[in-house]
Protein backbone atom coordinates (compact mmCIF):
# COMPACT_ATOMS: atom_id res chain seq x y z
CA UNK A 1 81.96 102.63 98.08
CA UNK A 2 83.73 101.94 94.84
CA UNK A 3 82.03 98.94 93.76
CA UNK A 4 81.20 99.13 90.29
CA UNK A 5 84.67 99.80 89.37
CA UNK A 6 87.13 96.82 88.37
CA UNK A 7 90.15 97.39 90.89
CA UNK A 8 92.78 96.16 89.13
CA UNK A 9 92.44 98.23 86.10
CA UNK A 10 92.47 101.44 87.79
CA UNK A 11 95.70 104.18 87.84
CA UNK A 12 95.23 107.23 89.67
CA UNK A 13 97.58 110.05 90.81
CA UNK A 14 97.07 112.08 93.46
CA UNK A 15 99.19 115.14 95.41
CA UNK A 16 101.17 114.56 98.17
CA UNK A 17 99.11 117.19 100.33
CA UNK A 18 95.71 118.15 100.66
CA UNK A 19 92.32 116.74 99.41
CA UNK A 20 94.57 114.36 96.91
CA UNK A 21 95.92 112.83 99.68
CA UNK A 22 92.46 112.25 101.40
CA UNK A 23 91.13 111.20 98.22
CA UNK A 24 94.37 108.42 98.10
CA UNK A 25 93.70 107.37 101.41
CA UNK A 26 90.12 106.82 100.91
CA UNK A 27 91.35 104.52 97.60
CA UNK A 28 93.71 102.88 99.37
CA UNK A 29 90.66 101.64 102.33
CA UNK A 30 88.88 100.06 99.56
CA UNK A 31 91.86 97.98 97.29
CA UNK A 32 93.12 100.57 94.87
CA UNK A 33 96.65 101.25 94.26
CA UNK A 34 97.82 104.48 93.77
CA UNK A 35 100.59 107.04 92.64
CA UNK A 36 101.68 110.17 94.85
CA UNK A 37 103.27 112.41 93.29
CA UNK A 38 105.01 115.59 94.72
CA UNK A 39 106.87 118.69 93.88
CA UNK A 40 110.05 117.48 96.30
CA UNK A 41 111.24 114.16 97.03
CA UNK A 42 110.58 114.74 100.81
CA UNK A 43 106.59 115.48 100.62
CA UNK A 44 106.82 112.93 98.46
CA UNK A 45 108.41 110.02 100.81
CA UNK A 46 106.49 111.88 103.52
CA UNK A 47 103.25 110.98 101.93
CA UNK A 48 104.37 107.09 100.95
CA UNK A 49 105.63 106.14 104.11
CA UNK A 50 102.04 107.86 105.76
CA UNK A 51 100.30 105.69 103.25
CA UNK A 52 101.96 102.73 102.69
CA UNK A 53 100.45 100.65 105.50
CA UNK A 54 97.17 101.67 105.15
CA UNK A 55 97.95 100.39 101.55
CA UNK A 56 99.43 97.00 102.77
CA UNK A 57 96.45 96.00 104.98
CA UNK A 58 94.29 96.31 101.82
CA UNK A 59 96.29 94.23 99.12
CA UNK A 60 96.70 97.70 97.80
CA UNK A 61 100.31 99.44 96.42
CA UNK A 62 101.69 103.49 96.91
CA UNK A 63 104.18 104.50 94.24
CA UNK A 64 105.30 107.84 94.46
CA UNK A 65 106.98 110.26 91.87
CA UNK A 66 108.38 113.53 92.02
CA UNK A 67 106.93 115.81 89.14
């Protein structure tokens, strides 16, 4: 899918919820770390700990932020 892009150079944030979150895991499937971030801590830890193994099994990282 995202092959013409060099996946260690590339930072993207995403919502907790909602199409952000589909478009993280869809990231996270190919390599590509990402950054949740979230309007409370708890959607935010919701969201990392739904993502984070998905993000293990592809050498990939979740950092999440509350904004």
């Amino acid at each position: 899918m995202i092959e013409d892009i060099e996946k260690d150079h590339l930072i993207r944030s995403f919502l907790a919820k909602g199409i952000g979150f589909g478009i993280a895991q869809s990231l996270l499937q190919e390599g590509i770390s990402v950054v949740i971030t979230g309007r409370t801590e708890e959607s935010v830890q919701k969201a990392t700990s739904e993502l984070t193994s998905l993000a293990k099994s592809n050498n990939a990282k979740v950092l999440g932020i509350v904004a």
